[in-house]
N, C-alpha and C. Protein backbone atom coordinates (compact mmCIF):
# COMPACT_ATOMS: atom_id res chain seq x y z
N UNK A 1 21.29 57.49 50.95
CA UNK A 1 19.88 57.61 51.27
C UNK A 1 18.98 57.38 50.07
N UNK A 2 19.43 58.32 48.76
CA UNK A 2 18.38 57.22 47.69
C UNK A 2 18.78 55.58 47.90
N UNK A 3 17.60 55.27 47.23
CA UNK A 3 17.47 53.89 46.71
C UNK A 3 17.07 53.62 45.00
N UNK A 4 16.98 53.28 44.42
CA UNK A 4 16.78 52.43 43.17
C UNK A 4 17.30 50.79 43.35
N UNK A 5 15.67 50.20 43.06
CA UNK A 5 15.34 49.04 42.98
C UNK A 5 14.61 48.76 41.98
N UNK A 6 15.02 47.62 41.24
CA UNK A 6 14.51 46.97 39.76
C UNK A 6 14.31 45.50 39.88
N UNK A 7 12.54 45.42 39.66
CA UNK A 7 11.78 44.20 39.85
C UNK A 7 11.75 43.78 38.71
N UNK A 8 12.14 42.61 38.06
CA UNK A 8 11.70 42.38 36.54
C UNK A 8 11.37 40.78 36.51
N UNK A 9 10.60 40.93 35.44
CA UNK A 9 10.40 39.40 35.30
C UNK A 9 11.43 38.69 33.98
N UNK A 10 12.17 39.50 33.55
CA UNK A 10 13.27 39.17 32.44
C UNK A 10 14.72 38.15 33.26
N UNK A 11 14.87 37.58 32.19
CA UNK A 11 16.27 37.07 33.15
C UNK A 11 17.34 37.62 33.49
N UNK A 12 18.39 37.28 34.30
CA UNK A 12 19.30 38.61 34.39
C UNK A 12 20.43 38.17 33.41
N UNK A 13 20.67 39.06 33.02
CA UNK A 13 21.85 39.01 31.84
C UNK A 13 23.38 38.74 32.35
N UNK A 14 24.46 39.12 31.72
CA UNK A 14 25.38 38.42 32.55
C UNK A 14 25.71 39.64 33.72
N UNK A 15 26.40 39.08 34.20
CA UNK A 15 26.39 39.59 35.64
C UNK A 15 27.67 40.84 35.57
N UNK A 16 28.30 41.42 34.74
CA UNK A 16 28.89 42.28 34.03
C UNK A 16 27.79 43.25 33.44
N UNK A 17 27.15 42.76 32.70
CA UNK A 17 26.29 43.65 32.47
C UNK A 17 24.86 44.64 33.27
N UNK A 18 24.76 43.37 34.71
CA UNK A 18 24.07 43.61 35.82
C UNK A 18 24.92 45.20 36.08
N UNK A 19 25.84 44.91 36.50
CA UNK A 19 27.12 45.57 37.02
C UNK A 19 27.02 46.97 36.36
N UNK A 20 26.85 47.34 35.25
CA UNK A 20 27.06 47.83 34.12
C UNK A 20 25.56 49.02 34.72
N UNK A 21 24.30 48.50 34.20
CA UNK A 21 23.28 48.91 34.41
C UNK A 21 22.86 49.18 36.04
N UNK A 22 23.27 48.88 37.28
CA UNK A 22 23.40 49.47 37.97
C UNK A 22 24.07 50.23 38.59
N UNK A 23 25.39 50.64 38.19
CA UNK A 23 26.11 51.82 38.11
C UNK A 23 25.67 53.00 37.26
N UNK A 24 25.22 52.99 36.07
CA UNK A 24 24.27 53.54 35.23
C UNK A 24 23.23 54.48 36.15
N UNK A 25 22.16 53.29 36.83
CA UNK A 25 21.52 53.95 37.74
C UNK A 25 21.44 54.44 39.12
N UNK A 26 22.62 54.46 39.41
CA UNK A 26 23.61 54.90 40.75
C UNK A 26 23.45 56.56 40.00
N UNK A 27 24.84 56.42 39.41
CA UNK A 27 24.89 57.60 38.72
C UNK A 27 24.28 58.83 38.13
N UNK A 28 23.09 57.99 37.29
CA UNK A 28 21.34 59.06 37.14
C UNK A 28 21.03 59.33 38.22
N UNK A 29 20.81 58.24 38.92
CA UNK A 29 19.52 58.75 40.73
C UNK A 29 20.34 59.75 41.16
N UNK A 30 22.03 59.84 41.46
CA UNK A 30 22.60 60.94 42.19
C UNK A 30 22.61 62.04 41.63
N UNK A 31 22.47 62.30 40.48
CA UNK A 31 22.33 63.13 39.48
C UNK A 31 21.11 63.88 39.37
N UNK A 32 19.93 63.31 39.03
CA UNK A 32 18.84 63.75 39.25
C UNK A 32 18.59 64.55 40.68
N UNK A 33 18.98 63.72 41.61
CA UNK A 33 18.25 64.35 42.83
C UNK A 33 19.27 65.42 43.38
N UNK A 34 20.54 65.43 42.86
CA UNK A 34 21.53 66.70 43.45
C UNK A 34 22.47 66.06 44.50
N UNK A 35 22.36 64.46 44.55
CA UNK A 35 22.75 63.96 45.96
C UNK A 35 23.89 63.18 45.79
N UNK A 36 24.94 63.39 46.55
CA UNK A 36 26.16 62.31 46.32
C UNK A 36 26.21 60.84 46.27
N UNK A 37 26.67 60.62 45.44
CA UNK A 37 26.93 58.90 44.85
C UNK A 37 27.28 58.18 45.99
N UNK A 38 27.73 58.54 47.34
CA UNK A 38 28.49 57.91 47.80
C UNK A 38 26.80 57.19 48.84
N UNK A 39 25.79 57.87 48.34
CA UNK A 39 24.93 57.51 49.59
C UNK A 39 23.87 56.66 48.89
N UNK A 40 23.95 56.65 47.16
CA UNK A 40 22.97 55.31 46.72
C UNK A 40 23.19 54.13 46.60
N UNK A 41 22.33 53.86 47.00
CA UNK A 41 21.86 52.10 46.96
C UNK A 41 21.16 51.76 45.50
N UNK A 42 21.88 50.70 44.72
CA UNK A 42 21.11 49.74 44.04
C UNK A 42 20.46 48.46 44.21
N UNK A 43 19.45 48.17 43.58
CA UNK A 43 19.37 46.62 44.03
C UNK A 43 18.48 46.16 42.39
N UNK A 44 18.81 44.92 42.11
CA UNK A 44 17.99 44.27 40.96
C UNK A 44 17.66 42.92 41.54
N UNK A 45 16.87 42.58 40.90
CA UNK A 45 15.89 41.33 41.01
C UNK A 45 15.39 40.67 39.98
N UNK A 46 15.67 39.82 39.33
CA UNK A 46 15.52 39.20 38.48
C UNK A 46 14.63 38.07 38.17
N UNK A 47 14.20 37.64 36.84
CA UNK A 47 12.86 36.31 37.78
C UNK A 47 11.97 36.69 38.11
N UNK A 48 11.19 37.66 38.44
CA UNK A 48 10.32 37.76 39.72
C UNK A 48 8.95 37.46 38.82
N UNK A 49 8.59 36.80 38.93
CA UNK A 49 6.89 35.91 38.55
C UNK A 49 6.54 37.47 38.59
N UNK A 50 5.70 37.95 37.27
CA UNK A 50 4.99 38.99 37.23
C UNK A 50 4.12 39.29 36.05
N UNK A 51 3.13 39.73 36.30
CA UNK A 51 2.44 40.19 35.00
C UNK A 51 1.93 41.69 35.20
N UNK A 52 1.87 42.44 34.19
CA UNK A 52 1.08 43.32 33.70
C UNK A 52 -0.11 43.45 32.61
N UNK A 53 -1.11 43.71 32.68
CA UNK A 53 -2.01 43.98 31.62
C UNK A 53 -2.41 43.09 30.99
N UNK A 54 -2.59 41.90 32.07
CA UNK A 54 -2.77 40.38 32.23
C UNK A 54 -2.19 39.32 31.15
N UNK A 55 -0.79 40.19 30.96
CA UNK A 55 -0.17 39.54 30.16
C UNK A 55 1.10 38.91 31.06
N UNK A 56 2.25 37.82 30.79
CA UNK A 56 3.46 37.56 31.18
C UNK A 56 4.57 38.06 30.57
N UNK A 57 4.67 38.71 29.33
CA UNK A 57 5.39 39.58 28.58
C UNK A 57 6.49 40.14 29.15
N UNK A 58 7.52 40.49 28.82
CA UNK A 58 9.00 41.27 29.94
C UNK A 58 8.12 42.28 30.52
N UNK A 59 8.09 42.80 32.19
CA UNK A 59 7.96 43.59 32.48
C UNK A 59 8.74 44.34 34.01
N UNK A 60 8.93 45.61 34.11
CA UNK A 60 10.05 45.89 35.28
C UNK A 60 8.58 46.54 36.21
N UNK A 61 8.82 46.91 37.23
CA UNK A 61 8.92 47.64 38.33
C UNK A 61 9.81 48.59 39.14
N UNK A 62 9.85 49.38 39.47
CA UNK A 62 11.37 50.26 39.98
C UNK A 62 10.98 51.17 41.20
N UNK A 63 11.60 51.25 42.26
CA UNK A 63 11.12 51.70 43.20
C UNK A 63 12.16 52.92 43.56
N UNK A 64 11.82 53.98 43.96
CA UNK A 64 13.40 54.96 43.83
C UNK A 64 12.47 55.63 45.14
N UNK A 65 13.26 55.77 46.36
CA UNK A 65 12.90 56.08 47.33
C UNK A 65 14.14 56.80 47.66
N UNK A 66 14.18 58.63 48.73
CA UNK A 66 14.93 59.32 48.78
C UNK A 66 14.49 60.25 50.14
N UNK A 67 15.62 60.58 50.84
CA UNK A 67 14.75 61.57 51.90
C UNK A 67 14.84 62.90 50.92
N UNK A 68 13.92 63.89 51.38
CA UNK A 68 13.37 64.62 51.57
C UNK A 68 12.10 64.67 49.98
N UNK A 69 12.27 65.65 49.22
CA UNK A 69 11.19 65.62 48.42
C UNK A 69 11.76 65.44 46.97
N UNK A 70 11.13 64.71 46.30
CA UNK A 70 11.20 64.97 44.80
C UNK A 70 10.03 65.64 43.88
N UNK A 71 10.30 66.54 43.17
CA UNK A 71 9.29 67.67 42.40
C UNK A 71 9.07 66.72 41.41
N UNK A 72 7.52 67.41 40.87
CA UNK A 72 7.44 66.41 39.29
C UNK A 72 8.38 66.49 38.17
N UNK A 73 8.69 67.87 38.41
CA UNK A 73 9.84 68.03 37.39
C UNK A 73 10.95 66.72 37.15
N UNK A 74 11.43 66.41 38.86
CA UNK A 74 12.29 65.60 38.88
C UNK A 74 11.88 64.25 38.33
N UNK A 75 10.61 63.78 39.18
CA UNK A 75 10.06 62.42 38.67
C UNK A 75 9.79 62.37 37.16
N UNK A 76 9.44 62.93 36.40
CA UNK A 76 9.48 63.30 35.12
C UNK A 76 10.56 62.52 34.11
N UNK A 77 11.29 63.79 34.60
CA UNK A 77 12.83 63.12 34.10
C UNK A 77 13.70 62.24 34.26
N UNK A 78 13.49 61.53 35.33
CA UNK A 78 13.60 60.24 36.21
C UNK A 78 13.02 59.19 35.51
N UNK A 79 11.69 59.17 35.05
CA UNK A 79 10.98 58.63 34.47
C UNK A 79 11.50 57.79 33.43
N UNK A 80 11.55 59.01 32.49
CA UNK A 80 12.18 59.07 31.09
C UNK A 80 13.49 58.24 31.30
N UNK A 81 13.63 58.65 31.63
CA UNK A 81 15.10 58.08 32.17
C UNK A 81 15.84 56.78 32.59
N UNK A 82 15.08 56.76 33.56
CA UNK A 82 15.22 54.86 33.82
C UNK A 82 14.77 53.85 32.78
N UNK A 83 13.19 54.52 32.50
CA UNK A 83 12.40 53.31 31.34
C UNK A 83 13.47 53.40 30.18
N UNK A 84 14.22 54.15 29.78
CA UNK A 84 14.70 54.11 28.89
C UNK A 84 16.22 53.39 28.87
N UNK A 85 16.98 53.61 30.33
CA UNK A 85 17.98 52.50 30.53
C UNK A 85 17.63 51.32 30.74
N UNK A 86 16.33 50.87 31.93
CA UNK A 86 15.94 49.31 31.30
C UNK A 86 15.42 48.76 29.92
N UNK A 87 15.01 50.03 29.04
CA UNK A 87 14.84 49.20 28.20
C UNK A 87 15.72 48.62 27.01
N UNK A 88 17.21 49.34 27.25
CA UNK A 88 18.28 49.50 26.34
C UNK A 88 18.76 48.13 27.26
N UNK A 89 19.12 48.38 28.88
CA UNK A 89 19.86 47.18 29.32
C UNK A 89 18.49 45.92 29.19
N UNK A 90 17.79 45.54 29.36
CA UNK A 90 17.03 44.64 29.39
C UNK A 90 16.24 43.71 28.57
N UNK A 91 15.33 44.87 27.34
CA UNK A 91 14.44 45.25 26.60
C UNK A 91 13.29 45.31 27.40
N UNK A 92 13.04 45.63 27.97
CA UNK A 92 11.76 45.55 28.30
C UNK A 92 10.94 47.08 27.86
N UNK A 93 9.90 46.48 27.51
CA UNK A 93 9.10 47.94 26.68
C UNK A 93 9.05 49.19 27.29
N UNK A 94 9.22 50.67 27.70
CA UNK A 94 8.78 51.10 28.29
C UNK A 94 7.03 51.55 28.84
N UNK A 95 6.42 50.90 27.71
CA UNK A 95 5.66 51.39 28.00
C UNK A 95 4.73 49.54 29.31
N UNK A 96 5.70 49.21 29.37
CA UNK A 96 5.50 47.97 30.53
C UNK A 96 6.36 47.80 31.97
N UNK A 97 6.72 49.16 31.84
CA UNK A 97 7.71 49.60 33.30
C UNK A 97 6.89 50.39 33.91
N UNK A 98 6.52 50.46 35.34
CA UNK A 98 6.17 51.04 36.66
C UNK A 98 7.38 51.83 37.70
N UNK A 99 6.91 52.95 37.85
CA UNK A 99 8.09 53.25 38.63
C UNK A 99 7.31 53.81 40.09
N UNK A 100 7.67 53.74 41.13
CA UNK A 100 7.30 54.15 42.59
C UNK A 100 7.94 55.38 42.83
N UNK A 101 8.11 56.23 43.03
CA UNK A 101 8.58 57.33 43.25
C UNK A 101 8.12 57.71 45.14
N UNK A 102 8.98 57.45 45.63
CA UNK A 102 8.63 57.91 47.41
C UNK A 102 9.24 58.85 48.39
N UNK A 103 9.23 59.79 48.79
CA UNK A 103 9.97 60.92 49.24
C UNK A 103 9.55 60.30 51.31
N UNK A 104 10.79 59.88 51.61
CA UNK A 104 10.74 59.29 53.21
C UNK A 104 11.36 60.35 53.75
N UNK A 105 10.88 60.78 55.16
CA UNK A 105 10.94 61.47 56.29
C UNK A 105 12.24 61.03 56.42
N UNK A 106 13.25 61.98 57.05
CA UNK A 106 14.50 61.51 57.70
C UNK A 106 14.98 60.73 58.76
N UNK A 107 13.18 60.65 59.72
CA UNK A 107 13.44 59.77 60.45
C UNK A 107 13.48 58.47 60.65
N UNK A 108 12.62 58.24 59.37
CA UNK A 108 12.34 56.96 58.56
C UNK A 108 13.47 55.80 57.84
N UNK A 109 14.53 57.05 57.90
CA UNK A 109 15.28 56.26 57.07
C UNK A 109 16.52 55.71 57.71
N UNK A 110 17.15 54.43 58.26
CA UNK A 110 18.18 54.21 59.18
C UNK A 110 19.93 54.44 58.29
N UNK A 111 20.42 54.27 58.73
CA UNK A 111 21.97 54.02 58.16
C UNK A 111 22.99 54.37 59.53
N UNK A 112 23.75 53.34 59.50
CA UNK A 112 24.92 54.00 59.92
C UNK A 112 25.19 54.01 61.75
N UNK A 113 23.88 52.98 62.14
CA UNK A 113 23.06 52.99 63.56
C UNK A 113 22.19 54.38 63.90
N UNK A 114 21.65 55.49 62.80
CA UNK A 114 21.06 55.91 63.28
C UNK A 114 20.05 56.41 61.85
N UNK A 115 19.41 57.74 62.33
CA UNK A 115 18.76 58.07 61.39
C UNK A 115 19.15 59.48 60.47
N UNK A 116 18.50 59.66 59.35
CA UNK A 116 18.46 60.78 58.34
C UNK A 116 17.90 61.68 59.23
């Protein structure tokens, strides 16, 4: 039921190392939120035409969507957290990463032919 998704406009590195950095963030997201590994989703995206701060410069996006709620506490540390693994796997600055943080209703969320 989490998700972590990574929008970047950097290229993707080798595909081992893709590998690498989204297990990374498998592992944090289940961690952070208290929730078993067996139910996150990763996804990366690479390429993606983007600017920030009307610049073209490396920059990510990250979307981490989860049923029920995440506290600031959590997003916080989440925060810290990710910007700081894309910026080790990627470079990208942290201070040029966005993160979405979204807490979805259970009914919202499908898997499995049905719902959370």
């Amino acid at each position: 039921m989490p998700l972590i998704k990574v929008q970047t406009s950097v290229s993707a590195p080798e595909q081992s190392d893709v590998e690498v950095l989204l297990k990374a963030l498998s592992f944090s997201l289940a961690k952070h939120l208290g929730k078993p590994e067996s139910y996150v989703m990763t996804a990366f995206e690479p390429n993606v035409a983007m600017t920030f701060a009307g610049s073209t410069d490396p920059v990510c996006y990250i979307e981490v969507k989860s049923v029920g709620t995440m506290s600031p506490v959590q997003t916080k540390a989440m925060s810290q957290d990710f910007c700081q693994k894309i910026n080790q796997a990627l470079g990208v600055p942290i201070d040029r990463t966005y993160i979405e943080f979204a807490d979805v209703k259970g009914s919202m969320w499908g898997w499995n032919g049905s719902t959370f």
